[in-house]
Protein backbone atom coordinates (compact mmCIF):
# COMPACT_ATOMS: atom_id res chain seq x y z
CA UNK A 1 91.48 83.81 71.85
CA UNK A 2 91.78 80.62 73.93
CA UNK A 3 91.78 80.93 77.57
CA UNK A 4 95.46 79.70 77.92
CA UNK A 5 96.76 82.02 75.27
CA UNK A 6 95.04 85.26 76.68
CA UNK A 7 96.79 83.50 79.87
CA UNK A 8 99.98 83.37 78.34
CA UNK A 9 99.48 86.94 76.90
CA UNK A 10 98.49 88.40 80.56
CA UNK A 11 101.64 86.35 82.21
CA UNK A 12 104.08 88.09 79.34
CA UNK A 13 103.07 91.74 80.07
CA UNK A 14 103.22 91.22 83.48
CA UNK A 15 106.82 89.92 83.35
CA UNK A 16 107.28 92.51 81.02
CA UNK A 17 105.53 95.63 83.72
CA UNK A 18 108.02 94.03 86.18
CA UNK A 19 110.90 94.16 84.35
CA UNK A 20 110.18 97.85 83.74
CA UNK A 21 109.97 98.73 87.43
CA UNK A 22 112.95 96.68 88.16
CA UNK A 23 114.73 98.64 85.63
CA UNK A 24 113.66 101.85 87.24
CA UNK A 25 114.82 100.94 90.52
CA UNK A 26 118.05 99.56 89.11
CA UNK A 27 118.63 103.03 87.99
CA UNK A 28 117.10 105.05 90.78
CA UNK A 29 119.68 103.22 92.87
CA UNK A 30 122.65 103.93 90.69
CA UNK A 31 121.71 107.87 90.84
CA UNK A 32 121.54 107.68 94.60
CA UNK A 33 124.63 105.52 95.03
CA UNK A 34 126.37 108.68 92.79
CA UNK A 35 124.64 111.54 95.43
CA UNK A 36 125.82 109.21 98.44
CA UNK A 37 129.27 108.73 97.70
CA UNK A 38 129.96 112.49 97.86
CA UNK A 39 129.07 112.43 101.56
CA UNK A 40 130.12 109.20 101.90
CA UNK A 41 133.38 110.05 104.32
CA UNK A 42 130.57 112.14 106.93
CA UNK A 43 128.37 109.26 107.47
CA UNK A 44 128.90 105.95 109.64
CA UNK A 45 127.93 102.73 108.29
CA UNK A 46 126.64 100.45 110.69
CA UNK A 47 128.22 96.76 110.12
CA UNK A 48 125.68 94.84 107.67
CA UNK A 49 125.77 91.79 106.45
CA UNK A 50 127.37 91.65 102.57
CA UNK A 51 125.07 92.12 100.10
CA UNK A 52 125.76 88.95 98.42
CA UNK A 53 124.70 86.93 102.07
CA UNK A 54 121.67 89.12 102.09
CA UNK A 55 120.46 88.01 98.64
CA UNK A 56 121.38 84.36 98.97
CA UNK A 57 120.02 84.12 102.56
CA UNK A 58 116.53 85.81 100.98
CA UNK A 59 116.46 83.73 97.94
CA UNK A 60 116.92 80.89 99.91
CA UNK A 61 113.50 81.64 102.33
CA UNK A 62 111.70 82.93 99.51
CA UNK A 63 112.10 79.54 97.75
CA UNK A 64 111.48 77.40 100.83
CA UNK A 65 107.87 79.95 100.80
CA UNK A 66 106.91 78.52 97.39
CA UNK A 67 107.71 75.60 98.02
CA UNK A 68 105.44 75.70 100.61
CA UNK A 69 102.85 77.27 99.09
CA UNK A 70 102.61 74.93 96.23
CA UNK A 71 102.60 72.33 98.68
CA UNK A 72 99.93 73.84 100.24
CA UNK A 73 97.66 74.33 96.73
CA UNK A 74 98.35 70.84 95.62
CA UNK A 75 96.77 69.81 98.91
CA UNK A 76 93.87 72.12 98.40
CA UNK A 77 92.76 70.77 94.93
CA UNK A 78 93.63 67.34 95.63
CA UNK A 79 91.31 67.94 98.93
CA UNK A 80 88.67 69.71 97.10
CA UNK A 81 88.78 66.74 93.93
CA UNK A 82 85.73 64.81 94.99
CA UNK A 83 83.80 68.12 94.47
CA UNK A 84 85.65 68.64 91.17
CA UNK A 85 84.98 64.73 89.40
CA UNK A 86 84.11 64.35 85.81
CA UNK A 87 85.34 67.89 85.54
CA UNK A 88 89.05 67.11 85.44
CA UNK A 89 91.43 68.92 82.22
CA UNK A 90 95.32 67.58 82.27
CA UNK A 91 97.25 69.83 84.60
CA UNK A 92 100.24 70.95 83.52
CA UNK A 93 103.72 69.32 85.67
CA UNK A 94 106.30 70.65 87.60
CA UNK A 95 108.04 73.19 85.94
CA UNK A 96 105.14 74.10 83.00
CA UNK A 97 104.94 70.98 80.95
CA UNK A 98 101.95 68.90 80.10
């Protein structure tokens, strides 16, 4: 097995294992939504932002943190290169092409 198909393989079931949980949750939340609602009319709801603002405005950070974190390793190998010469294997680009 080469080292970027046992790679590949480890990426895929991790996607996968993620998926799963996500699933899980998806449903946990739907069977707690269900209990809620029946006491819904007893509780007070504090005013939140909607949903859809809270998962744009997240999205939004979380991709300015990658950014910055890929940034940040593309400075560390390009620092560390002098140690690294002769040594050098294509890298893939942006986005997973070679």
């Amino acid at each position: 097995m080469t080292e970027s198909h046992s790679t590949g393989q480890v990426s895929s079931d991790l996607l996968d294992a993620i998926r799963k949980s996500q699933d899980m949750v998806v449903d946990a939340t739907k069977r707690l939504v269900e209990t809620l609602e029946s006491v819904r009319s007893s509780v007070q709801v504090p005013d939140l932002p909607k949903p859809e603002e809270y998962v744009a405005t997240l999205y939004n950070f979380t991709e300015q943190l990658l950014d910055s974190q890929r940034k940040f390793a593309e400075g560390m190998i390009e620092a560390t290169k002098p140690l690294r010469s002769g040594q050098e294997r294509p890298v893939a680009e942006k986005g997973g092409k070679k």
